[in-house]
N, C-alpha and C. Protein backbone atom coordinates (compact mmCIF):
# COMPACT_ATOMS: atom_id res chain seq x y z
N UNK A 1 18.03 159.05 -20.18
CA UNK A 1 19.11 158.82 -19.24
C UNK A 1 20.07 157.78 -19.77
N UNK A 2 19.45 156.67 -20.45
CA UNK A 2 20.45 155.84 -20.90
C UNK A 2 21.55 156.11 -21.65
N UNK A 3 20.86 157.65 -22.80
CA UNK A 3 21.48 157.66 -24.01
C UNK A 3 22.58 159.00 -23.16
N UNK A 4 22.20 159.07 -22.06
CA UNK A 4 23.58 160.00 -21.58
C UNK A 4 24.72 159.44 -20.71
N UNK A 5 24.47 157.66 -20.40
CA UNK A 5 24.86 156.79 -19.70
C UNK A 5 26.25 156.57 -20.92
N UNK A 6 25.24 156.24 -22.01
CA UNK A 6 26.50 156.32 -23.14
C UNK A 6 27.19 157.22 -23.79
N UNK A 7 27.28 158.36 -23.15
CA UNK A 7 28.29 159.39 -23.96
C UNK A 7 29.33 159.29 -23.84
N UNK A 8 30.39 159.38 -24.96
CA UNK A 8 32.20 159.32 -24.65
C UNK A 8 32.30 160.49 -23.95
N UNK A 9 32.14 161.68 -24.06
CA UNK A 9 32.31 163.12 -23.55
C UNK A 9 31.56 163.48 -22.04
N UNK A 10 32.05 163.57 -21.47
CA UNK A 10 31.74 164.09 -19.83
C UNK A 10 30.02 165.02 -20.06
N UNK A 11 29.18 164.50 -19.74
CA UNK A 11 27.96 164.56 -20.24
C UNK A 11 27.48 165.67 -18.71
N UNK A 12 26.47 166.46 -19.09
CA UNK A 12 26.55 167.35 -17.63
C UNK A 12 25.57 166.30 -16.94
N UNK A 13 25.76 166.55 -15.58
CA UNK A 13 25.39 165.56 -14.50
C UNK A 13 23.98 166.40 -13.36
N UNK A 14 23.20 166.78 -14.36
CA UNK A 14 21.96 167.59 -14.27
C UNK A 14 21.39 166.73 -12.70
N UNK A 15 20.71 165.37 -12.80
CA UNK A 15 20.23 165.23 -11.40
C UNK A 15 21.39 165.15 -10.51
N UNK A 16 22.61 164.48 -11.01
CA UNK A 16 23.43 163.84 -9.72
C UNK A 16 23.40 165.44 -9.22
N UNK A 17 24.02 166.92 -9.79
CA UNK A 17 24.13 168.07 -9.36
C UNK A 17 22.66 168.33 -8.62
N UNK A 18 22.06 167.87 -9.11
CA UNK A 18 20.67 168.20 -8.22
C UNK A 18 20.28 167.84 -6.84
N UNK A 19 20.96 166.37 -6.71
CA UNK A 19 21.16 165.73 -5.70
C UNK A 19 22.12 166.11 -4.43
N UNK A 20 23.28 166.89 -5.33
CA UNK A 20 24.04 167.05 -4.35
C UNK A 20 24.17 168.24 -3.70
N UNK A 21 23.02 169.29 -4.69
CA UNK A 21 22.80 170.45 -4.45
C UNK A 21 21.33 170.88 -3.02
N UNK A 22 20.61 169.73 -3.46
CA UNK A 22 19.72 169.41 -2.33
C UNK A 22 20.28 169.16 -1.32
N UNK A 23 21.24 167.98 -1.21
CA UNK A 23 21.80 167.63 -0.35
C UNK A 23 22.38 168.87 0.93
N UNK A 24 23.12 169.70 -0.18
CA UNK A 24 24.15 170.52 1.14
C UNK A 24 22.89 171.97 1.49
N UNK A 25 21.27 171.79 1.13
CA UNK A 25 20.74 172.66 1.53
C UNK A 25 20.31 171.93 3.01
N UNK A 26 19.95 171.06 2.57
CA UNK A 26 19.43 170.00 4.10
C UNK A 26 20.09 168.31 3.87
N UNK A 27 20.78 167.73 4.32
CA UNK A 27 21.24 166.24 3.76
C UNK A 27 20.30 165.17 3.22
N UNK A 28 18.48 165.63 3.94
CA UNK A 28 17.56 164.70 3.73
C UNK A 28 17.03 165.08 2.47
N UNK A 29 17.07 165.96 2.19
CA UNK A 29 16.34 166.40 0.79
C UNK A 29 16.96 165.98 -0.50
N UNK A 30 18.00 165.31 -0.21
CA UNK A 30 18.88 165.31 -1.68
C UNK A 30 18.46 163.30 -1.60
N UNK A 31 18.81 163.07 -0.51
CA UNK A 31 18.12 161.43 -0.07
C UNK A 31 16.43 161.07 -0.61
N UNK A 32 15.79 162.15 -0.39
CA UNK A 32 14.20 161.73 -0.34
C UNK A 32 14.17 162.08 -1.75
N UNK A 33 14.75 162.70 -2.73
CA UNK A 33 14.29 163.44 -3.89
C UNK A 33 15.36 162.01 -4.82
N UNK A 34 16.26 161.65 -4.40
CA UNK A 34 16.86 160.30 -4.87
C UNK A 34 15.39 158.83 -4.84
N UNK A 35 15.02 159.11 -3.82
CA UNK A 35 14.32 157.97 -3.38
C UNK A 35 12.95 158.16 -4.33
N UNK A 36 12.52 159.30 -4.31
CA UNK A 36 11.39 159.58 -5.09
C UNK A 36 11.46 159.20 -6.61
N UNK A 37 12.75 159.77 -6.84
CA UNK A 37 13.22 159.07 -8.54
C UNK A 37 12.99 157.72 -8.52
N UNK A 38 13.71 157.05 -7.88
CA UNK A 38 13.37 155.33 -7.77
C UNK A 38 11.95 154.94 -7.61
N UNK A 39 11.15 155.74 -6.79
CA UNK A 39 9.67 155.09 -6.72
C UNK A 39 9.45 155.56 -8.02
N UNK A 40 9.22 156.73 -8.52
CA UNK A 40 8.60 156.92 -10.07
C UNK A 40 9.52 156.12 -11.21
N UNK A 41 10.44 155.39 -11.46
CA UNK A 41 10.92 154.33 -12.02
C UNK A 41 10.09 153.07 -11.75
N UNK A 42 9.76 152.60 -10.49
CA UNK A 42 8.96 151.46 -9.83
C UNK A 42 7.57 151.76 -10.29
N UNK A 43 6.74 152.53 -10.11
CA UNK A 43 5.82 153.79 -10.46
C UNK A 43 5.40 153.02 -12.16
N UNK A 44 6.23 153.35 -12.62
CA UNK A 44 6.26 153.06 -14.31
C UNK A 44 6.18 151.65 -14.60
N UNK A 45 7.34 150.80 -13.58
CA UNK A 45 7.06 149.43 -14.25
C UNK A 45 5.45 148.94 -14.21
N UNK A 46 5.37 149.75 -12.86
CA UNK A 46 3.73 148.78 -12.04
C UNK A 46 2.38 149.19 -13.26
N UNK A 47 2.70 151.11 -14.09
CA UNK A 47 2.02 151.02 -14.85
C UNK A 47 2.10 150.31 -16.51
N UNK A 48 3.36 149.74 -16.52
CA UNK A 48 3.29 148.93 -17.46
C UNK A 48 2.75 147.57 -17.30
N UNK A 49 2.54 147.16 -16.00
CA UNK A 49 1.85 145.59 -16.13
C UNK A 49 0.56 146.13 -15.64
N UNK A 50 0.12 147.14 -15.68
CA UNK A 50 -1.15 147.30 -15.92
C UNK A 50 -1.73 147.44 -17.09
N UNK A 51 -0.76 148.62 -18.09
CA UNK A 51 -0.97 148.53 -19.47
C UNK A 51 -0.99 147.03 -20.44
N UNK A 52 0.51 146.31 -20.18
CA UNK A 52 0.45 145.45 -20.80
C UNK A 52 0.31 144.36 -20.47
N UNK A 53 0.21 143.99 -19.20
CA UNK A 53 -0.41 142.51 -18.47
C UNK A 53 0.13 141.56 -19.31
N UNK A 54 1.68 141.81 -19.68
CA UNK A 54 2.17 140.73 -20.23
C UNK A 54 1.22 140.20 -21.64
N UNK A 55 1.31 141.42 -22.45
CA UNK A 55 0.56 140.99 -23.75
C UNK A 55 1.24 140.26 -24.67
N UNK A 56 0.96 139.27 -24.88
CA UNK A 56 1.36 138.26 -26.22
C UNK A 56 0.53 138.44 -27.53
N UNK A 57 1.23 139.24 -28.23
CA UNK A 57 0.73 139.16 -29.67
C UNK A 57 -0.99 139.49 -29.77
N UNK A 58 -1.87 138.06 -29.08
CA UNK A 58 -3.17 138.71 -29.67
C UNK A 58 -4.26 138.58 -28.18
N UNK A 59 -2.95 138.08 -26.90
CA UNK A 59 -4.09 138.17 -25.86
C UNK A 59 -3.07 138.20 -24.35
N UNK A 60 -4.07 138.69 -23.94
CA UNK A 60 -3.52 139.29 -22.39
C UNK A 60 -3.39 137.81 -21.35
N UNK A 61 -1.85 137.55 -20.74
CA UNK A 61 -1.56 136.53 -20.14
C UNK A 61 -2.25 137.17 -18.55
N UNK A 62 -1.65 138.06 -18.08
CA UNK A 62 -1.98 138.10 -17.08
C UNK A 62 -2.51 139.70 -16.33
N UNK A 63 -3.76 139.42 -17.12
CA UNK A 63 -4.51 141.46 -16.87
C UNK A 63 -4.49 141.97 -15.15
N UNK A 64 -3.96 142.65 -15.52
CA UNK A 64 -4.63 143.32 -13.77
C UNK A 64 -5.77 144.29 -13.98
N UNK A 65 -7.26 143.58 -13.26
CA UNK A 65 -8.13 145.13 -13.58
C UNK A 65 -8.57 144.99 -12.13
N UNK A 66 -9.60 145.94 -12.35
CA UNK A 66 -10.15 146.54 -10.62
C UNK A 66 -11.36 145.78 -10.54
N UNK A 67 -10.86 144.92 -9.73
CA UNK A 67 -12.38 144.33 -9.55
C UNK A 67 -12.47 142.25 -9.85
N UNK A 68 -11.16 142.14 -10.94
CA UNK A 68 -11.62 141.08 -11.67
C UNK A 68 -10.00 140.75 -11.65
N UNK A 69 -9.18 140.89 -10.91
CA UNK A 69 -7.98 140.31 -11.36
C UNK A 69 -8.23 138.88 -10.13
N UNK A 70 -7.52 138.13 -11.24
CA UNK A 70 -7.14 136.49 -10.39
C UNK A 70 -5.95 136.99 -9.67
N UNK A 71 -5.87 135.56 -8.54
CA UNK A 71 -4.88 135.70 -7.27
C UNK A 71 -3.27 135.59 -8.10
N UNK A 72 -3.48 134.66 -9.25
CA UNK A 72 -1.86 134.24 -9.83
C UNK A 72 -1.48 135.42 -10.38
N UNK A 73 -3.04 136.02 -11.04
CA UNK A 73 -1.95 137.38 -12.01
C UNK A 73 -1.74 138.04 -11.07
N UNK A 74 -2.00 138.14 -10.15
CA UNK A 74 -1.71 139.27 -8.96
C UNK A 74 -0.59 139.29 -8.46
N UNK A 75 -0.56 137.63 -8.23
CA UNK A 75 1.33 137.35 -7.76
C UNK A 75 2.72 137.31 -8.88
N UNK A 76 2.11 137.08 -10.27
CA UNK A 76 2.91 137.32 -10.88
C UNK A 76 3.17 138.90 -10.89
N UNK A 77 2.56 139.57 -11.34
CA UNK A 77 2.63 140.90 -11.56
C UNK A 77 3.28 141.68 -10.39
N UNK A 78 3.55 141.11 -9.03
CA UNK A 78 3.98 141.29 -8.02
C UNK A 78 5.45 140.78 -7.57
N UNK A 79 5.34 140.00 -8.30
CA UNK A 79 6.96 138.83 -8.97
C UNK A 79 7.91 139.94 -9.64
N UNK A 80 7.00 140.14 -10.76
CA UNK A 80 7.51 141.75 -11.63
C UNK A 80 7.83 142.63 -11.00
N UNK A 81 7.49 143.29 -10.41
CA UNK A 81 7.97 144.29 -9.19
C UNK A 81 8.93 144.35 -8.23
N UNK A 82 9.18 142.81 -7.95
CA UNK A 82 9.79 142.56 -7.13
C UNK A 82 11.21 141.96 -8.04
N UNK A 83 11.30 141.47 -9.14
CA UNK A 83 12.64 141.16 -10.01
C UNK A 83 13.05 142.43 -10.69
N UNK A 84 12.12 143.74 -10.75
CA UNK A 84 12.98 144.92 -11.58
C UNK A 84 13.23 145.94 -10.40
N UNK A 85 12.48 145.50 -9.02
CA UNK A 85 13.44 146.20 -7.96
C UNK A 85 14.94 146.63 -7.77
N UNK A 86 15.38 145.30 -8.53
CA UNK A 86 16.51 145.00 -8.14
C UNK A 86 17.67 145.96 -9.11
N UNK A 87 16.68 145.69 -10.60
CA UNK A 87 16.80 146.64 -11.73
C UNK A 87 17.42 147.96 -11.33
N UNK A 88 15.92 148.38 -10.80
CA UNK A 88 15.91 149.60 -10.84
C UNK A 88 16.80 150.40 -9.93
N UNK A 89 17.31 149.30 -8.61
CA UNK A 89 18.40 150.30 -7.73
C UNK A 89 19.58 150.31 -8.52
N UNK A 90 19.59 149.03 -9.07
CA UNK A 90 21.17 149.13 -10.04
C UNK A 90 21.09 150.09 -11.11
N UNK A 91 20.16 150.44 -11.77
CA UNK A 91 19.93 151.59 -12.35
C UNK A 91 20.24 152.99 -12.12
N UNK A 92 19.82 152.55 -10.80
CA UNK A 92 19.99 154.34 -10.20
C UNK A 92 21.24 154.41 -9.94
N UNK A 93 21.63 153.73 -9.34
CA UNK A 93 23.31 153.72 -9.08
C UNK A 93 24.40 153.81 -9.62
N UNK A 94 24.16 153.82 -11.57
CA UNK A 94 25.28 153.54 -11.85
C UNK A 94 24.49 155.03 -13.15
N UNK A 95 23.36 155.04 -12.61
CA UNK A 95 22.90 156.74 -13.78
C UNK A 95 23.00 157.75 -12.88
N UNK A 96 23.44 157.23 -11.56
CA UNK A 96 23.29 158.60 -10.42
C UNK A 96 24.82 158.45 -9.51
N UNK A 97 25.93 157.91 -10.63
CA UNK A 97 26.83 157.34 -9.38
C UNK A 97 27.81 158.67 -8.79
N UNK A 98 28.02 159.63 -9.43
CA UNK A 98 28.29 160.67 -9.19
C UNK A 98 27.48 160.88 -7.23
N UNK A 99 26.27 160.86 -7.69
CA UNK A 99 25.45 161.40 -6.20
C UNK A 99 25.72 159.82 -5.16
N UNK A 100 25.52 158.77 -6.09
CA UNK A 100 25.72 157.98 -4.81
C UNK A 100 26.71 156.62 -4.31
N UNK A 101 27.83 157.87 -4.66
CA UNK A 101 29.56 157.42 -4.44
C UNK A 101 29.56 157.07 -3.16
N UNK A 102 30.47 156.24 -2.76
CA UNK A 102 31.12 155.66 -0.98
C UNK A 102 29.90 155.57 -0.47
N UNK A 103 28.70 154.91 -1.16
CA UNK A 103 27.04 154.25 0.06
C UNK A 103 27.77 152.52 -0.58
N UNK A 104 26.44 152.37 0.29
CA UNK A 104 26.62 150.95 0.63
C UNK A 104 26.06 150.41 -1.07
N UNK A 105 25.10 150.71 -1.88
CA UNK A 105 24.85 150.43 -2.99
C UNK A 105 25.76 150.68 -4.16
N UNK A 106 26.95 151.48 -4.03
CA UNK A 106 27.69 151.48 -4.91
C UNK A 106 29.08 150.74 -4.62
N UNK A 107 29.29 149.96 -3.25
CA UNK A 107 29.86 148.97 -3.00
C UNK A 107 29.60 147.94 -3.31
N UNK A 108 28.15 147.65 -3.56
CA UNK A 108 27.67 146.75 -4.34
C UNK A 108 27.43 146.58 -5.45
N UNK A 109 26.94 147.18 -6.33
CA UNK A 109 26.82 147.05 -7.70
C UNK A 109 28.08 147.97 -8.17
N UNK A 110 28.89 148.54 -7.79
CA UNK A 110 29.82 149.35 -8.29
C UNK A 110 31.20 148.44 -8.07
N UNK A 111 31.39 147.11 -7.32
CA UNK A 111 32.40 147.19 -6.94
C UNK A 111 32.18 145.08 -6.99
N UNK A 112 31.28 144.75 -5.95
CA UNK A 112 30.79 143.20 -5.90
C UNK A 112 30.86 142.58 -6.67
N UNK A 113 29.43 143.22 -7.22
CA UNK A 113 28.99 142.39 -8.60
C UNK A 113 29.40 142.90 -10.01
N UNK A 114 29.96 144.36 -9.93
CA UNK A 114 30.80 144.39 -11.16
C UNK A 114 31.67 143.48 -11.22
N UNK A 115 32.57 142.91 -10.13
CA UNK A 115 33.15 142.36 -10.50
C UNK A 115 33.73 140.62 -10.81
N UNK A 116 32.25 140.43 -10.52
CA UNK A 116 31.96 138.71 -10.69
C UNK A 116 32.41 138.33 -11.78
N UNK A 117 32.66 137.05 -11.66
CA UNK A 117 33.03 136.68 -13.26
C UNK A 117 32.16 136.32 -14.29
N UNK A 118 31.45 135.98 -13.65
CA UNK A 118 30.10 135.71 -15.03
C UNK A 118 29.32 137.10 -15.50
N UNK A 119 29.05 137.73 -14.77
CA UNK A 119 28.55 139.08 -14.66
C UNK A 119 29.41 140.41 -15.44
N UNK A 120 30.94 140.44 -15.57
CA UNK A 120 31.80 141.05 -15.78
C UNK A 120 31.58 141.36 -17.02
N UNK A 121 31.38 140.76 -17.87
CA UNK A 121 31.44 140.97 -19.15
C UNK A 121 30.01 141.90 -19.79
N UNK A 122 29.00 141.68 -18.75
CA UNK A 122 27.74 142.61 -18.61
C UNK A 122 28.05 144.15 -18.82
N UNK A 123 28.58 144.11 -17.69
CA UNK A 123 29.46 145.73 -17.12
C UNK A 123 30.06 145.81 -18.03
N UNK A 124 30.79 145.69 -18.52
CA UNK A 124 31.73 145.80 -19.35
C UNK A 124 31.49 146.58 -20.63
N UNK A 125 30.03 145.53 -21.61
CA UNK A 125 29.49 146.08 -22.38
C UNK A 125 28.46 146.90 -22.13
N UNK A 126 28.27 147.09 -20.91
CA UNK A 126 26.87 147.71 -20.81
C UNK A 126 25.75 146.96 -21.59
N UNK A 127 25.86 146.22 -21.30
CA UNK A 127 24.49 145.03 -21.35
C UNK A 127 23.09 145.43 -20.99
N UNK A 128 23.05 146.18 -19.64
CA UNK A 128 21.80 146.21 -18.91
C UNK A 128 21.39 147.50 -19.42
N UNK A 129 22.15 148.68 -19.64
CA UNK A 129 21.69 149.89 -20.20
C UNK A 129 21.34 149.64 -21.66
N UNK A 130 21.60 149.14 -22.30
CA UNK A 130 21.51 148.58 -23.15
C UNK A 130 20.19 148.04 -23.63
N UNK A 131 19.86 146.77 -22.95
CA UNK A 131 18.42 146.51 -23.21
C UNK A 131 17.69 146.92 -22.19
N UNK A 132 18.08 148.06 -21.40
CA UNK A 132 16.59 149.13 -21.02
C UNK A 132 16.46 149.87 -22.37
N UNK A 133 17.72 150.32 -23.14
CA UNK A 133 17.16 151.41 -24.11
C UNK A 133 16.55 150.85 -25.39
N UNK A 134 17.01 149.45 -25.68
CA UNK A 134 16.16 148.61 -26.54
C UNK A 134 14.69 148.42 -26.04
N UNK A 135 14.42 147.83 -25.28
CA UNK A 135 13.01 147.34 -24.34
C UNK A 135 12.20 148.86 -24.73
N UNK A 136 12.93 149.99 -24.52
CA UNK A 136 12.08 151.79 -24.13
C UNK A 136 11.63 151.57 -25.56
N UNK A 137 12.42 151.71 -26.68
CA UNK A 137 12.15 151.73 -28.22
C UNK A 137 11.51 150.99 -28.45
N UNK A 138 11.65 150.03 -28.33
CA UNK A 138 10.34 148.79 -28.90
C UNK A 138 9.28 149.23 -28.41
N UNK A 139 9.14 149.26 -26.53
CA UNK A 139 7.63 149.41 -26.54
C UNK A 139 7.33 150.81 -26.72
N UNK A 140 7.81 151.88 -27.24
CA UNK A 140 7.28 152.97 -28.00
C UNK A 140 6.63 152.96 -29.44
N UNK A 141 7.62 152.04 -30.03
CA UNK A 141 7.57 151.98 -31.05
C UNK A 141 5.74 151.13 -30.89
N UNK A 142 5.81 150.41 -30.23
CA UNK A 142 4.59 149.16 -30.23
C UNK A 142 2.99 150.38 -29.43
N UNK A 143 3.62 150.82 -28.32
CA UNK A 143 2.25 151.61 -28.13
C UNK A 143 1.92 152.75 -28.91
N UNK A 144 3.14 153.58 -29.86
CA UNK A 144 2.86 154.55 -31.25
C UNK A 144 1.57 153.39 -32.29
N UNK A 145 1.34 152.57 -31.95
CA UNK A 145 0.66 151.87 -33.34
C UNK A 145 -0.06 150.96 -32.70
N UNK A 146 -0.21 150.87 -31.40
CA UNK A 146 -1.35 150.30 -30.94
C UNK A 146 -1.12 150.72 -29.19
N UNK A 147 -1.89 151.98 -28.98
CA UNK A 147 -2.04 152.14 -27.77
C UNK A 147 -2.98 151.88 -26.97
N UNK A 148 -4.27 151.10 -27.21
CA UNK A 148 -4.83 150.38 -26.93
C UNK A 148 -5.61 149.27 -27.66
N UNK A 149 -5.62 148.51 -26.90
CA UNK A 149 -6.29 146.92 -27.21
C UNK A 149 -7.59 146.94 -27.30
N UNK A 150 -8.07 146.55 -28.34
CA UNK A 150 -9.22 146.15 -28.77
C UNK A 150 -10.56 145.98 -27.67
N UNK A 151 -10.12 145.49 -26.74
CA UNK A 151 -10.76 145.19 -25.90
C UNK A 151 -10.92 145.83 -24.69
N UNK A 152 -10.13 146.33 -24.36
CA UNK A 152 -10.71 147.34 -23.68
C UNK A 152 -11.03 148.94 -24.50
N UNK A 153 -11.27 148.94 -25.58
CA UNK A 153 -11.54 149.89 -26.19
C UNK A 153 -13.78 149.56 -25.95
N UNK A 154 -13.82 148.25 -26.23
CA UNK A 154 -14.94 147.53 -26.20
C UNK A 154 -15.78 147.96 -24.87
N UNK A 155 -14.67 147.53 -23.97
CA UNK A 155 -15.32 147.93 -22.63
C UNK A 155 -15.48 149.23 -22.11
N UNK A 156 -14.85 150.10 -22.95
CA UNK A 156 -14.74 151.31 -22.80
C UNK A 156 -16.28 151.86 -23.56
N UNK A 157 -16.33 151.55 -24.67
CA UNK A 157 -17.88 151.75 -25.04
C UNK A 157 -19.17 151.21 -24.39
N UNK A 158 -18.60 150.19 -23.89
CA UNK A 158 -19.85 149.02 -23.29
C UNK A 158 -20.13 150.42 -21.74
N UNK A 159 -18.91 151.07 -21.28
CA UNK A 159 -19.40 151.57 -19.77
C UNK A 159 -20.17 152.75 -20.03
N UNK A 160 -19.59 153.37 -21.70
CA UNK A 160 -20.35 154.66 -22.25
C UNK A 160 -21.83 154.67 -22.63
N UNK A 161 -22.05 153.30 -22.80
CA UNK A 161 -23.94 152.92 -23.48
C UNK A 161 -24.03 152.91 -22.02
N UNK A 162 -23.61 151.84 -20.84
CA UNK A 162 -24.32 152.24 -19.53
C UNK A 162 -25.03 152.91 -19.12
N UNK A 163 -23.94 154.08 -19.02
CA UNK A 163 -23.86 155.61 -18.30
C UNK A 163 -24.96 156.35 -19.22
N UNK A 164 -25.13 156.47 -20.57
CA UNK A 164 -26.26 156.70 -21.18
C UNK A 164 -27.36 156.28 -20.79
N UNK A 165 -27.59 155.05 -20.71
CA UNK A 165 -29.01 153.92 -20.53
C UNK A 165 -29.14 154.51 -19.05
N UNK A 166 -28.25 154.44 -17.80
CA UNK A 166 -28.65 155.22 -16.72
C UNK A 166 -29.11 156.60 -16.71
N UNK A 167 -28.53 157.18 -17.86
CA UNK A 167 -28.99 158.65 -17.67
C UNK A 167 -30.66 158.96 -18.07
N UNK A 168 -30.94 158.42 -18.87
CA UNK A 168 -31.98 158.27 -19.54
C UNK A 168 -33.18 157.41 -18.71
């Protein structure tokens, strides 16, 4: 989506048409199928701080697992969610602005805060599309060559001798 955010040439507008095509079958369907995109964007971040729990180089700052996560990683990781919220509607809004012209969110990020002054120069360059499509490449590039950590590869064997030793 990003890399069609940046096309010079009138790029076809596959969901916004989807959106607006839902829309004039029932008005709620083109709304809920918008909204659903945004949760599976949200969806993704939440499984990236599960994947990467904020991995540094050779150890996990703040893991979320089932069973064993602390209260701070919990609130950080919940911090996360709650600072790419913000991301992610501005995201949608300006990769879906076609579908969501004259709402109240494209008065805002289309019109507000585009046009702040400190902020302006963001918009401008496309800053934020920008390092989503940097951030996507890197961590592809990083889970192509290490898609999992050592350690839970460990624990992953440790539950497989278990389940053996129980079977037996």
């Amino acid at each position: 989506m990003c890399c069609w955010m940046f096309a010079a040439l009138p790029a076809p507008q596959f969901l916004n048409d989807f959106f607006i095509a839902l829309d004039s079958v029932f008005p709620l369907f083109g709304t809920l199928s918008y909204g659903a995109f945004a949760f599976y964007l949200l969806f993704c971040v939440l499984k990236g701080c599960l994947k990467f729990g904020l991995r540094c180089f050779c150890m996990t700052i703040h893991p979320m697992q089932i069973g064993n996560t602390m209260m701070n990683s919990m609130l950080f990781n919940v911090w996360m969610l709650l600072l790419t919220a913000v991301a992610i509607v501005q995201f949608s809004s300006s990769a879906f602005s076609t579908y969501a012209r004259l709402t109240a969110v494209d008065m805002l990020f289309g019109v507000q805060v585009e046009n702040l002054i400190f902020l302006r120069y963001f918009y401008i360059y496309d800053v934020f599309e920008w390092t989503i499509l940097g951030l996507s490449i890197l961590a592809t590039v990083y889970l192509a060559f290490r898609p999992m950590e050592r350690r839970a590869l460990e624990l992953q064997l440790e539950d497989e001798l278990e389940l053996e030793e129980l079977r037996t």
